[in-house]
Protein backbone atom coordinates (compact mmCIF):
# COMPACT_ATOMS: atom_id res chain seq x y z
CA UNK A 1 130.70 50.88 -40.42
CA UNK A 2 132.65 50.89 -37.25
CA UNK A 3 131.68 54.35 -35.53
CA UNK A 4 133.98 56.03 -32.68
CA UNK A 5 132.18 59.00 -31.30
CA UNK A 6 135.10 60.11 -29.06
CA UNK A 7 136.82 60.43 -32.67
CA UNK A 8 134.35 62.53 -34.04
CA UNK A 9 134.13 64.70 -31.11
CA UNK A 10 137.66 65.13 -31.53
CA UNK A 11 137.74 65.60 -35.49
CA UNK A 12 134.63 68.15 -34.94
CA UNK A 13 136.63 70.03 -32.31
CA UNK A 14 139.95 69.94 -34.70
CA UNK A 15 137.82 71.55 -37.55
CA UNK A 16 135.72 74.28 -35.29
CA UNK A 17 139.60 75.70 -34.25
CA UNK A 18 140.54 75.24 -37.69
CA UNK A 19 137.36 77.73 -38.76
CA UNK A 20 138.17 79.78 -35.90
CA UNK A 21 141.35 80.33 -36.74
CA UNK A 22 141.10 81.18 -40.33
CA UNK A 23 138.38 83.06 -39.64
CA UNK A 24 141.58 85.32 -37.43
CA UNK A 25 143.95 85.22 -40.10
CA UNK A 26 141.26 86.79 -42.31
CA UNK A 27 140.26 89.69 -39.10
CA UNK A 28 143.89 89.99 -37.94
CA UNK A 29 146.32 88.98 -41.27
CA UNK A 30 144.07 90.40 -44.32
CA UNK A 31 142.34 93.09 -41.73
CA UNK A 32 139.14 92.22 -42.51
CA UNK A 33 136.64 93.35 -39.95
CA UNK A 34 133.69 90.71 -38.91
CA UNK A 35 130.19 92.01 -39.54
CA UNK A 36 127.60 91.66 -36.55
CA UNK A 37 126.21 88.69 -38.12
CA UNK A 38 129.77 86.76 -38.50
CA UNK A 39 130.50 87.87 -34.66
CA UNK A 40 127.36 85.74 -34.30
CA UNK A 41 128.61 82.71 -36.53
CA UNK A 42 131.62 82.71 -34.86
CA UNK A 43 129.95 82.50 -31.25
CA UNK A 44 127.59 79.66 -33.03
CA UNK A 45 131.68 77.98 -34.15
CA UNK A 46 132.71 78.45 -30.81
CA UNK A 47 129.40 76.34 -28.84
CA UNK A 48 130.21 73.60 -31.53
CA UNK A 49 133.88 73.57 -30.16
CA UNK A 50 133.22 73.95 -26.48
CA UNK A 51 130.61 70.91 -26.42
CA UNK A 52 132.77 69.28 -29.15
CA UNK A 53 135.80 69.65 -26.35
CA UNK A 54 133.57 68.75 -23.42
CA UNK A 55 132.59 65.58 -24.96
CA UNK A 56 135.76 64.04 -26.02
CA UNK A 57 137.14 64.91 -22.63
CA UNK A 58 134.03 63.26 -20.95
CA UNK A 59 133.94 60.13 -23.35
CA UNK A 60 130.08 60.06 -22.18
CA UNK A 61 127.71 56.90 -22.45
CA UNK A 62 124.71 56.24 -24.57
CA UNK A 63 123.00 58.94 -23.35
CA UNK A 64 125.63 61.41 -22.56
CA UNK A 65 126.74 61.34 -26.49
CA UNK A 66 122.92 62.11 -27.52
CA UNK A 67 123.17 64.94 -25.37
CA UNK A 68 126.66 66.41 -26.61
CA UNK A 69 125.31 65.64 -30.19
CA UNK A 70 121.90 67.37 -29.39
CA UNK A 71 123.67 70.64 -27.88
CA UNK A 72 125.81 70.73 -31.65
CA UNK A 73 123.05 69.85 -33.55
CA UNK A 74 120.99 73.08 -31.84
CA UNK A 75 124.49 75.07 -32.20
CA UNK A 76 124.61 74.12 -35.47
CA UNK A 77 121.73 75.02 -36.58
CA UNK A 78 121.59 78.84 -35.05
CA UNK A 79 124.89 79.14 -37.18
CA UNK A 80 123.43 77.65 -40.18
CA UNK A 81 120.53 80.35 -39.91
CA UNK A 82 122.49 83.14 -39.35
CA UNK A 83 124.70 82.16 -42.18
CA UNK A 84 122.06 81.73 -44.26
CA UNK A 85 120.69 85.41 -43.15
CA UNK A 86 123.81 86.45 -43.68
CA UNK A 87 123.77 84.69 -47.48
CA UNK A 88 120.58 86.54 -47.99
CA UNK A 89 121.84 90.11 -47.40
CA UNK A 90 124.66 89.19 -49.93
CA UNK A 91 122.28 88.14 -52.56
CA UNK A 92 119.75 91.08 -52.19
CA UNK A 93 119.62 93.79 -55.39
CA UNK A 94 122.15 96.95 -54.29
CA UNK A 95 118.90 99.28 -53.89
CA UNK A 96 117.50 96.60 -51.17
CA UNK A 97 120.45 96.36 -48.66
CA UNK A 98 119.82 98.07 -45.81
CA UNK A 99 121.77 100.70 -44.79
CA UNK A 100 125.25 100.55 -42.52
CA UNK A 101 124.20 100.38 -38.74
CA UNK A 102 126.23 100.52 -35.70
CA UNK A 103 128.86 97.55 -34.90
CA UNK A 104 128.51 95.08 -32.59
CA UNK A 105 130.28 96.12 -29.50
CA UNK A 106 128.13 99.09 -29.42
CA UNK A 107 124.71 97.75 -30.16
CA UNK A 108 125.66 95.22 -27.55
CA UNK A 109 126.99 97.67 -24.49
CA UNK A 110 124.22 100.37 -25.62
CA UNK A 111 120.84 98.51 -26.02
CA UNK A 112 120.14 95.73 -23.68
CA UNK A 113 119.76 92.21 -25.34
CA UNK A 114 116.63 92.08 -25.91
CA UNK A 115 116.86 95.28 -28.29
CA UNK A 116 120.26 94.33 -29.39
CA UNK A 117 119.55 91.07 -31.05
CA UNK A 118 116.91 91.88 -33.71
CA UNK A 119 118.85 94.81 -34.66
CA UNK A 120 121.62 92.47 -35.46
CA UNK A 121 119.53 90.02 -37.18
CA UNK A 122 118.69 92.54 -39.32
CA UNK A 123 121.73 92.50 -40.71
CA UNK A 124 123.31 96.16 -42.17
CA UNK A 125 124.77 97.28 -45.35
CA UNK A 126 128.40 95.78 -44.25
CA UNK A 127 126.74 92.47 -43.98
CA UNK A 128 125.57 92.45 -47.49
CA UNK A 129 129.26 93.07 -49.01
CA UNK A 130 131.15 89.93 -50.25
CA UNK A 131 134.48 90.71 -49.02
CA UNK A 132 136.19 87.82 -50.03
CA UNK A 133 135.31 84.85 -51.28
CA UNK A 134 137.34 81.55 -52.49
CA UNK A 135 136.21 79.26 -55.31
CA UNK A 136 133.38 81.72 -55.59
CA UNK A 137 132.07 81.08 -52.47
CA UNK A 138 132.02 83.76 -49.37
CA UNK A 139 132.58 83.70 -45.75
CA UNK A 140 129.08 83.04 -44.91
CA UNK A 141 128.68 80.23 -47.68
CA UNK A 142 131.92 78.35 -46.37
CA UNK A 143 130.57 78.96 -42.74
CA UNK A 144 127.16 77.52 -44.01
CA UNK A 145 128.70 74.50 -45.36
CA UNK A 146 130.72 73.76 -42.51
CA UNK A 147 127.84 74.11 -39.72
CA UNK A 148 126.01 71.77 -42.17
CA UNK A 149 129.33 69.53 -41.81
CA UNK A 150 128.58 69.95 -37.77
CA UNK A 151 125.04 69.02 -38.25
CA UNK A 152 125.24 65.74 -39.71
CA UNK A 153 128.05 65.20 -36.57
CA UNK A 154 125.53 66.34 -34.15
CA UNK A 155 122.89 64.09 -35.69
CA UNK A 156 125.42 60.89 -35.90
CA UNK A 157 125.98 61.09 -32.62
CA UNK A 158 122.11 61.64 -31.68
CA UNK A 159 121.14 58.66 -33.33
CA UNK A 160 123.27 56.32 -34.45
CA UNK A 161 124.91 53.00 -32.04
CA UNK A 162 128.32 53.05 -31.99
CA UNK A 163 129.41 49.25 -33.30
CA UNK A 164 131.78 47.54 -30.87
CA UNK A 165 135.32 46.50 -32.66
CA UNK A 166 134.92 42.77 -34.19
């Protein structure tokens, strides 16, 4: 298997804006309003697209590549978990979801980080509600799938040679 990294860097990037921007059409076109933990799966979307971007552009070496792939394997990887925190709230018995907190712009301009990111780990009631889903899967399942999609990327291009054409 013939292996072009600059390719994948490309294809990863390609997919991150095509998450990104569906992720819009559902804020701005269906007026669906991101909970605190999909502002943070977004952010997680957008470091996979940056360093995705940076490393097509840069066409690194050897160990350039391992780097890019190691910076969206850890990008990954904070999405996957936040998705999958996310997940959790939306599985949880009605009685157990915690109740509705304050959004994201304000925890973020009131508290200072340090407060503001366990409170948004926590997750709140609006996290927990399945707002739309497609093939019976949610926002934070597809988002799950798709940072596992950036994972194996980020791996590939940790550890595997690229093959020179014969």
């Amino acid at each position: 298997m013939i292996i072009r990294f600059r390719v994948m860097f490309l294809a990863v990037l390609a997919c991150t804006l095509g998450v990104l921007g569906f992720g819009l059409y559902l804020q701005h076109g269906l007026h669906l309003e991101p909970c605190p933990l999909c502002i943070l799966q977004r952010m997680a979307f957008v470091g996979v697209g940056l360093t995705a971007l940076v490393a097509f552009l840069h066409n690194p070496g050897i160990v350039g590549r391992m780097f890019y792939g190691l910076i969206i394997l850890l990008f990954s990887l904070a999405g996957a978990a936040v998705a999958g925190r996310n997940l959790w709230l939306q599985h949880l018995p009605p009685e157990k979801v915690p109740a509705c907190g304050p959004g994201f712009d304000y925890m973020m301009e009131a508290f200072p980080l340090a407060k503001a990111l366990p409170l948004i780990f926590e997750g709140s009631g609006e996290c927990a509600e399945v707002v739309w889903t497609m093939f019976g899967l949610s926002i934070p399942a597809w988002a799950l799938g798709w940072f596992l999609v950036f994972m194996m990327a980020g791996l590939a291009a940790l550890v595997m040679r690229e093959k020179p054409l014969p």
